[in-house]
N, C-alpha and C. Protein backbone atom coordinates (compact mmCIF):
# COMPACT_ATOMS: atom_id res chain seq x y z
N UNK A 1 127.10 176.88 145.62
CA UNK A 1 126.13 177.56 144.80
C UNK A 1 126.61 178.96 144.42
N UNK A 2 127.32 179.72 145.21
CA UNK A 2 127.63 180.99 144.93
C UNK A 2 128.80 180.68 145.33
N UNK A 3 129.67 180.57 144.45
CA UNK A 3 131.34 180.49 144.27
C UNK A 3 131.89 181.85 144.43
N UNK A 4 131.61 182.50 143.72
CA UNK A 4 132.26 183.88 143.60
C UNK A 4 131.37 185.15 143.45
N UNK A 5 131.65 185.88 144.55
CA UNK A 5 130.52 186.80 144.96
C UNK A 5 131.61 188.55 144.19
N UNK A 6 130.50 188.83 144.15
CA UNK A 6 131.55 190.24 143.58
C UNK A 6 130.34 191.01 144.57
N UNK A 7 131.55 192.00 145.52
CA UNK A 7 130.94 193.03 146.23
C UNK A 7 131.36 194.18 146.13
N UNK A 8 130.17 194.97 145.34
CA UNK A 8 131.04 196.52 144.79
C UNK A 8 130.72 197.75 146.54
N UNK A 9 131.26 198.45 146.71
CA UNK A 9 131.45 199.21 148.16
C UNK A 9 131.64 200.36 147.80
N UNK A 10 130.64 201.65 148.02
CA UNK A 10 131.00 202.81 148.06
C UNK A 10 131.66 203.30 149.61
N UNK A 11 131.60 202.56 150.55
CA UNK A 11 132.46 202.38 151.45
C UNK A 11 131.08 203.32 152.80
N UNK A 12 130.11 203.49 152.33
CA UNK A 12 128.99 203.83 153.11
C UNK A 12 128.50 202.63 154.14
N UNK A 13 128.00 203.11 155.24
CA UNK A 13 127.94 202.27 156.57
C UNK A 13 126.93 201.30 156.03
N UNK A 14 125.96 201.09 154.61
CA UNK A 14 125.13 200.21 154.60
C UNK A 14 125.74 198.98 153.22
N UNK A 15 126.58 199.90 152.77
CA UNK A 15 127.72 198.52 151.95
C UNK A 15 128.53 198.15 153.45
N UNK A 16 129.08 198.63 154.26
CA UNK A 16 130.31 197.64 154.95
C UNK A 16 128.88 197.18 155.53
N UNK A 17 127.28 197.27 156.25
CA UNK A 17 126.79 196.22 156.58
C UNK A 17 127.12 194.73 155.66
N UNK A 18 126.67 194.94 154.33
CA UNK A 18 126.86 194.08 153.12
C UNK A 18 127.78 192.65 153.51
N UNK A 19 128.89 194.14 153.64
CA UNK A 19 130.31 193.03 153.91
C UNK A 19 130.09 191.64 154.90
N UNK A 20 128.94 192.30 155.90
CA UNK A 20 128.98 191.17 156.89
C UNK A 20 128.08 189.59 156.54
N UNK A 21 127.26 190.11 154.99
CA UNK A 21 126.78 189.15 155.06
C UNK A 21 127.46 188.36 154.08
N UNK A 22 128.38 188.83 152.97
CA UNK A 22 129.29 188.24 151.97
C UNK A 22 130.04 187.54 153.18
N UNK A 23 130.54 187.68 154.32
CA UNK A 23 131.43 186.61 154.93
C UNK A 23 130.32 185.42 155.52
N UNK A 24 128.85 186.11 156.14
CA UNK A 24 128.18 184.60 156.01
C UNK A 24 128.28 183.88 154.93
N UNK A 25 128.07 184.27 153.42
CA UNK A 25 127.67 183.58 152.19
C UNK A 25 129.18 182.48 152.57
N UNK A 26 129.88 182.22 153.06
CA UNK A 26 131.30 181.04 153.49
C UNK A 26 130.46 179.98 153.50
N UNK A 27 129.28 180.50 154.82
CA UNK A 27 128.99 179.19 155.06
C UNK A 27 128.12 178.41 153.88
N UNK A 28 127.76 178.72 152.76
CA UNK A 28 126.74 178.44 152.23
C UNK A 28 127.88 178.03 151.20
N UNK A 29 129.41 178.37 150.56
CA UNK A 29 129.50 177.32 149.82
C UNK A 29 130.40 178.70 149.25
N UNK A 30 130.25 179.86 149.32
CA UNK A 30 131.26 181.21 149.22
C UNK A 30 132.71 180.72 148.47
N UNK A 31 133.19 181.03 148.10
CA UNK A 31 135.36 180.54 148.33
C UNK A 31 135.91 181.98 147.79
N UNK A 32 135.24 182.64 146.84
CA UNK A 32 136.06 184.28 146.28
C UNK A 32 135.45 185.51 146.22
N UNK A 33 135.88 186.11 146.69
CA UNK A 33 135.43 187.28 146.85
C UNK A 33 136.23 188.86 145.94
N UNK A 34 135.58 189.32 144.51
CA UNK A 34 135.69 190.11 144.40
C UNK A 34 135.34 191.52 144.98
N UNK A 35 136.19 192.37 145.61
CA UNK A 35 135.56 193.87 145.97
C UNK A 35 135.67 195.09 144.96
N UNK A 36 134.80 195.44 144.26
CA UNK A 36 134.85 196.39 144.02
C UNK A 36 134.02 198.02 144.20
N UNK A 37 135.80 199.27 143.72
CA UNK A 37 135.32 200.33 144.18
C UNK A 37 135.28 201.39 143.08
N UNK A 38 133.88 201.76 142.66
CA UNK A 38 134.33 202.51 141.56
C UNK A 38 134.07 203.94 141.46
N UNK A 39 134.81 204.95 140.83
CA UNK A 39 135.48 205.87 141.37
C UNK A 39 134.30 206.56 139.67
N UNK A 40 133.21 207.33 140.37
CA UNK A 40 132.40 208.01 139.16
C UNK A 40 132.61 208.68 138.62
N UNK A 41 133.11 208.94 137.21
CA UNK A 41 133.77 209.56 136.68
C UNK A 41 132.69 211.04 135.86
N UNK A 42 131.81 210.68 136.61
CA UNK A 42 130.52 211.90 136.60
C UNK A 42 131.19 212.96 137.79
N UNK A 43 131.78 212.55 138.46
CA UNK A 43 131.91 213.76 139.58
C UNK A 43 132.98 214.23 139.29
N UNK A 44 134.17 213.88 137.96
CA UNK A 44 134.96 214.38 137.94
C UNK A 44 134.99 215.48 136.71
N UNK A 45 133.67 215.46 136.29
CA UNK A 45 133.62 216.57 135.10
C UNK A 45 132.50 217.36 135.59
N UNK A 46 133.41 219.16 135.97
CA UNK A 46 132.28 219.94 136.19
C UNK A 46 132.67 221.09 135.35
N UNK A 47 131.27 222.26 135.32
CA UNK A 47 131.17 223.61 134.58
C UNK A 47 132.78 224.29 134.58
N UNK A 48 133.28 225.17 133.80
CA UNK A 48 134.54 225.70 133.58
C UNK A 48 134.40 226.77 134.75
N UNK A 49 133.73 227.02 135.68
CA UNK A 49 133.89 227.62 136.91
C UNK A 49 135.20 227.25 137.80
N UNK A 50 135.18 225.62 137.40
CA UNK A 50 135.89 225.31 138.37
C UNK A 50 137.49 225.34 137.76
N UNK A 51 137.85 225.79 136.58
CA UNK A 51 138.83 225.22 135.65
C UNK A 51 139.75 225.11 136.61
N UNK A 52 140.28 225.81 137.34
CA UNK A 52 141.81 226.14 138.27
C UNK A 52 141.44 224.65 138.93
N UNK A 53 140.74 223.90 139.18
CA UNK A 53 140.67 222.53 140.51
C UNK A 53 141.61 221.35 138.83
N UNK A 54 142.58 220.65 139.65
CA UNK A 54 143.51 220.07 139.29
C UNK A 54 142.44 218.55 139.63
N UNK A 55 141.77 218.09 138.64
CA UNK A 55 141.02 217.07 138.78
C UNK A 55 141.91 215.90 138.42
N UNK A 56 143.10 215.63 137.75
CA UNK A 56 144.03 214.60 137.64
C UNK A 56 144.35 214.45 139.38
N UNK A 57 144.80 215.32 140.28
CA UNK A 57 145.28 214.94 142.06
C UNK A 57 143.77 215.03 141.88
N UNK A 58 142.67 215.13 142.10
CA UNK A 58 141.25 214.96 142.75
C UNK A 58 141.24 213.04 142.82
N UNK A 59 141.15 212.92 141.13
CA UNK A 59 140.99 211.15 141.11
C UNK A 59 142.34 210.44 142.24
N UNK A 60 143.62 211.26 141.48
CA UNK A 60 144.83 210.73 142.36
C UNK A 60 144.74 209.87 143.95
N UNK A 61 143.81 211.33 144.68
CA UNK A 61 143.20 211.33 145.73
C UNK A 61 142.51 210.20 146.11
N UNK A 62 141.39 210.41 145.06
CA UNK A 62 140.20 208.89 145.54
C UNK A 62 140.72 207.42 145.29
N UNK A 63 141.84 207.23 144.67
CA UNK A 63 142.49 206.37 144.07
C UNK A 63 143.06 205.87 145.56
N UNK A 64 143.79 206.56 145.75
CA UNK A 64 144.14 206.15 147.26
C UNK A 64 143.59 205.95 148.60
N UNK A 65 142.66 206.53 148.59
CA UNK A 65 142.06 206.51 149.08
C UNK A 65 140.91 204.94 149.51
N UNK A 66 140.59 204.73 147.71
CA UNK A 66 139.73 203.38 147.99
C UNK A 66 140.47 202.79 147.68
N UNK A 67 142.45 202.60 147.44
CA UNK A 67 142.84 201.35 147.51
C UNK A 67 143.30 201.43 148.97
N UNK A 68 143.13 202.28 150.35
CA UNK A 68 143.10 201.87 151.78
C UNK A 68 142.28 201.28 152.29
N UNK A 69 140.75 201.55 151.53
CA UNK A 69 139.99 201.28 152.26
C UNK A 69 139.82 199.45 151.69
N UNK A 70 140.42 199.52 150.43
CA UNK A 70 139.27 198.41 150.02
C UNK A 70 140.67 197.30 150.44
N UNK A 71 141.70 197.60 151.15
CA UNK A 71 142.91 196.86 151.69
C UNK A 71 142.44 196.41 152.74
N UNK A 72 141.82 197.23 153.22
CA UNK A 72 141.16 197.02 154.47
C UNK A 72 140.00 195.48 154.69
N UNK A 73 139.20 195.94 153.61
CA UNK A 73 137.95 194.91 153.37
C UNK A 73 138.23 193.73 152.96
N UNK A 74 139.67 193.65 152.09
CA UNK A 74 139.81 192.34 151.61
C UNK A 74 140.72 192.03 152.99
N UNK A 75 141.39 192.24 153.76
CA UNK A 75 142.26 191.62 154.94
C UNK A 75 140.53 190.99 155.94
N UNK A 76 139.94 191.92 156.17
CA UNK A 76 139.28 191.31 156.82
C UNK A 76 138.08 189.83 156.32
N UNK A 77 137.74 189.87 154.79
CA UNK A 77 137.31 189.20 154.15
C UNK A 77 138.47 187.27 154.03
N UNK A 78 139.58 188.10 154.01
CA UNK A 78 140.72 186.86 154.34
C UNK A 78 140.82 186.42 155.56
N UNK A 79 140.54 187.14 156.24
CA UNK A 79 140.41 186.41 158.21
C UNK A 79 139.26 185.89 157.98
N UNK A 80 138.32 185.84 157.45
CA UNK A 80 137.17 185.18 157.28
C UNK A 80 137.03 183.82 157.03
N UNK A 81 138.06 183.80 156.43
CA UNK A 81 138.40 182.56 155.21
C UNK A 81 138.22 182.28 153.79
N UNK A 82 137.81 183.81 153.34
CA UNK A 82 137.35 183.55 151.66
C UNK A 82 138.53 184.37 151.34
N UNK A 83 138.92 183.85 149.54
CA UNK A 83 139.83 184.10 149.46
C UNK A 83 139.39 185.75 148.70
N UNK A 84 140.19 186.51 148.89
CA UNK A 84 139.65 187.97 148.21
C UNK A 84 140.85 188.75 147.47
N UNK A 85 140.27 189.50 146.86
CA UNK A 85 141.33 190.22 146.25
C UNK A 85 140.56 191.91 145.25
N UNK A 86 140.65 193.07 145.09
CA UNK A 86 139.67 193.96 144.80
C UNK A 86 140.50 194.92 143.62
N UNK A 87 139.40 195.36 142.95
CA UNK A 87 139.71 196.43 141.87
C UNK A 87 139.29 197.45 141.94
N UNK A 88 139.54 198.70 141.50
CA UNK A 88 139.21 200.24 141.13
C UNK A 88 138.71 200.26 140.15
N UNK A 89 137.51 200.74 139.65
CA UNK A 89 137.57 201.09 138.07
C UNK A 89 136.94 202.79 138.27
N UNK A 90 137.16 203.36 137.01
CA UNK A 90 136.60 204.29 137.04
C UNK A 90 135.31 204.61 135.95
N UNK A 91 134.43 204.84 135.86
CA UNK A 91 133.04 205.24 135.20
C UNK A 91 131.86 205.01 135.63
N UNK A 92 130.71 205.14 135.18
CA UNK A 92 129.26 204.73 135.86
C UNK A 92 129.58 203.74 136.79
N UNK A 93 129.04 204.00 138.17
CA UNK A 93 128.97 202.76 139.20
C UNK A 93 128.11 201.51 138.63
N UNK A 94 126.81 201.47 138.25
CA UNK A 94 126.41 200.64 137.67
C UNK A 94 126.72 200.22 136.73
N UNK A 95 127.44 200.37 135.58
CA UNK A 95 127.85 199.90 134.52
C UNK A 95 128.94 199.45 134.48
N UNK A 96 129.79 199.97 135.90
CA UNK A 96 131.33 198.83 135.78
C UNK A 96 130.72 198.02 136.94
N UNK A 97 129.65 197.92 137.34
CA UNK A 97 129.25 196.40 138.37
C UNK A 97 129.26 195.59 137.49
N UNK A 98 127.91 195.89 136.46
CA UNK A 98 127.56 194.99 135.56
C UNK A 98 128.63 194.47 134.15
N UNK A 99 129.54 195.27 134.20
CA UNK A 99 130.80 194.71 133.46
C UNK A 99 131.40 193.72 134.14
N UNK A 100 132.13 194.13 135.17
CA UNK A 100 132.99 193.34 136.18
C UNK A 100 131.93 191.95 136.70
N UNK A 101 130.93 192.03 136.82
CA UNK A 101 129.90 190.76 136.85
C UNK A 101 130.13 189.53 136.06
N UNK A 102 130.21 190.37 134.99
CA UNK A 102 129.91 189.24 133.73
C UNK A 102 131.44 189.00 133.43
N UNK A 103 132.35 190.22 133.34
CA UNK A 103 133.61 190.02 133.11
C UNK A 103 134.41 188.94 134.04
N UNK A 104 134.14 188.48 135.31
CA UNK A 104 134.48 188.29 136.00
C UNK A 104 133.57 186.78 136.31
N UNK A 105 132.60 186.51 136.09
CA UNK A 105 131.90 185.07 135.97
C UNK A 105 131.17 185.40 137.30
N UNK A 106 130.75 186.08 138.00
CA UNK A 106 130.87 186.01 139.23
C UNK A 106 129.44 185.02 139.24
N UNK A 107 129.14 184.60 140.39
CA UNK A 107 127.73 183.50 141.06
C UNK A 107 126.32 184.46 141.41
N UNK A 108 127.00 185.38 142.14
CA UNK A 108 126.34 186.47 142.87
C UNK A 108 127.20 187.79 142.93
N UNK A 109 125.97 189.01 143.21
CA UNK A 109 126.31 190.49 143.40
C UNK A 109 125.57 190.53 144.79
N UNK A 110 126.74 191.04 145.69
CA UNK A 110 125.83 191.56 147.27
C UNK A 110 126.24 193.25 147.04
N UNK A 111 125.66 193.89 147.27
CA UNK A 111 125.28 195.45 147.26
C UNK A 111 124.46 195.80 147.86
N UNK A 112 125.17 196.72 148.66
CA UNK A 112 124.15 198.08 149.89
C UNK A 112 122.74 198.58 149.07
N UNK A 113 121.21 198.75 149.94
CA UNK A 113 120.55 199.00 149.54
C UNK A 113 120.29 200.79 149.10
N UNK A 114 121.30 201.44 149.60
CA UNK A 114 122.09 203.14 149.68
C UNK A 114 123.40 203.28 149.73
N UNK A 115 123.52 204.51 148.86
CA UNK A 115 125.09 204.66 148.96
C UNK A 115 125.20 205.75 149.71
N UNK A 116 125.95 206.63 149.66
CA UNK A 116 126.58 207.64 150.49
C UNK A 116 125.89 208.88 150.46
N UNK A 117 124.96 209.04 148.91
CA UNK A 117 124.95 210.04 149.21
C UNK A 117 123.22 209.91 148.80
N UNK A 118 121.84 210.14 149.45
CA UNK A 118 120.81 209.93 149.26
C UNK A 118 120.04 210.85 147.92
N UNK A 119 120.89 212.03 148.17
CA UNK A 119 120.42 212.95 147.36
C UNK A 119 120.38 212.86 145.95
N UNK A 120 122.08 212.20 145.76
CA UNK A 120 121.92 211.91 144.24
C UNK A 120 121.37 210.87 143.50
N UNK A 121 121.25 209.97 144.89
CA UNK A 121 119.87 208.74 144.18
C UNK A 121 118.58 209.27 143.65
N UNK A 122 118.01 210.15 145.00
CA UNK A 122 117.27 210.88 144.50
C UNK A 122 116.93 211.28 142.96
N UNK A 123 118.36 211.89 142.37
CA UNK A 123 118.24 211.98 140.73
C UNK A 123 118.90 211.92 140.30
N UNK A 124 119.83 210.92 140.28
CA UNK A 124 120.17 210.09 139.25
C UNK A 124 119.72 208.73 139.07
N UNK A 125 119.05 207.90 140.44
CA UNK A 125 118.09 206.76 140.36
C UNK A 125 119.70 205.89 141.22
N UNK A 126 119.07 205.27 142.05
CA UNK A 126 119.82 204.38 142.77
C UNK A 126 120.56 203.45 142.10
N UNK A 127 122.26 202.88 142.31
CA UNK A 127 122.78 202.22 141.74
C UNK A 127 122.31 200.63 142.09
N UNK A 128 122.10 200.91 142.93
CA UNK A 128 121.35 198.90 143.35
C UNK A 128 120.20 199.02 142.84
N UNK A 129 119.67 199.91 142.72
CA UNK A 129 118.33 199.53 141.71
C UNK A 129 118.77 199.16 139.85
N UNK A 130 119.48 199.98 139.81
CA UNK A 130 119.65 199.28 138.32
C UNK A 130 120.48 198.47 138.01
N UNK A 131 121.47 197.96 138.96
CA UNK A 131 122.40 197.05 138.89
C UNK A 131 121.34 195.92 139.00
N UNK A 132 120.13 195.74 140.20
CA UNK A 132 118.97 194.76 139.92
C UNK A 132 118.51 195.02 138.72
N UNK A 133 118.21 195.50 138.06
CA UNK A 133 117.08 195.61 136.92
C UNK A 133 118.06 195.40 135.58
N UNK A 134 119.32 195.28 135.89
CA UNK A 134 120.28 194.80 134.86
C UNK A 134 120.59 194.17 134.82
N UNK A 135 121.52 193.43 135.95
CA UNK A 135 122.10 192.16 136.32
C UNK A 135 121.97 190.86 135.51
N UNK A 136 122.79 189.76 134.95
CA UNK A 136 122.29 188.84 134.49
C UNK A 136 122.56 187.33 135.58
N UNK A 137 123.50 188.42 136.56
CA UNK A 137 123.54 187.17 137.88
C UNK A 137 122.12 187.70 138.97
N UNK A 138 122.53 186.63 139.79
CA UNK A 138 121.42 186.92 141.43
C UNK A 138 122.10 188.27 141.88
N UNK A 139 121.19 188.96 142.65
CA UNK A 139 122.03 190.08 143.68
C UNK A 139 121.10 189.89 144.59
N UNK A 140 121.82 189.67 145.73
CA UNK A 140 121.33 190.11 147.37
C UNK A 140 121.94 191.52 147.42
N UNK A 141 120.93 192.61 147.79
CA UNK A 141 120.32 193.86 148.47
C UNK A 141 120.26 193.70 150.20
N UNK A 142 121.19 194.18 150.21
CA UNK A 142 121.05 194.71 152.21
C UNK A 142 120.58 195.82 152.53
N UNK A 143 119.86 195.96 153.29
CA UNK A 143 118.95 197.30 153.52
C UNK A 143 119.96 197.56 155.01
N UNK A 144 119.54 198.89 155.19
CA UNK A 144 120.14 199.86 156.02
C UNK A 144 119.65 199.18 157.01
């Protein structure tokens, strides 16, 4: 039923919960697992205060950063037994879910019910909320 799950990860303790239930979804009929990590390209444009910060090494940075981590998620997603493999993108978190969704055929979206940082849900509006209210696949929501 859910062939191919796409799991986007801001790498916050209530997406890697997530992770644990994308390796149950195996038993239910699972086989691929997209991970994705996307790198907001809102945090990389600020006021000319900051001009001297070298924001080309900033992304450089996160780049490497979530291709360790998300090396990480797909090895353990492969001890699992599903087959995995993950991408970076960079722009709106919700809007490269819902690209990579559709781009990607996926069955299902599993996504943390919070990301990392509460505050900017606060105002900018939660990305699992509008990735639900957009979505044209199912999404399972894991709560903290």
């Amino acid at each position: 039923m859910f062939d191919h799950i796409l799991y986007p990860t801001d790498f916050s303790d209530v997406s890697m919960k997530a992770m644990s239930y994308v390796k149950q979804l195996k038993d239910a009929g699972a086989k691929k697992v997209t991970v994705l990590h996307v790198i907001d390209d809102r945090t990389l444009v600020v006021p000319d205060v900051f001009s001297g910060i070298d924001f080309m090494a900033v992304e450089n940075e996160l780049r490497r950063i979530a291709d360790e981590e998300c090396n990480k998620i797909v090895e353990q997603l492969r001890e699992s037994g599903l087959e995995a493999w993950f991408k970076i993108e960079k722009g709106v978190p919700f809007r490269e879910i819902i690209r990579v969704a559709k781009e990607d055929d996926v069955s299902l979206i599993v996504i943390g019910s919070h990301g990392k940082s509460n505050i900017e849900e606060m105002l900018l509006g939660s990305v699992s909320e509008k990735v639900i209210r957009k979505a044209v696949r199912p999404v399972l929501v894991v709560k903290r």
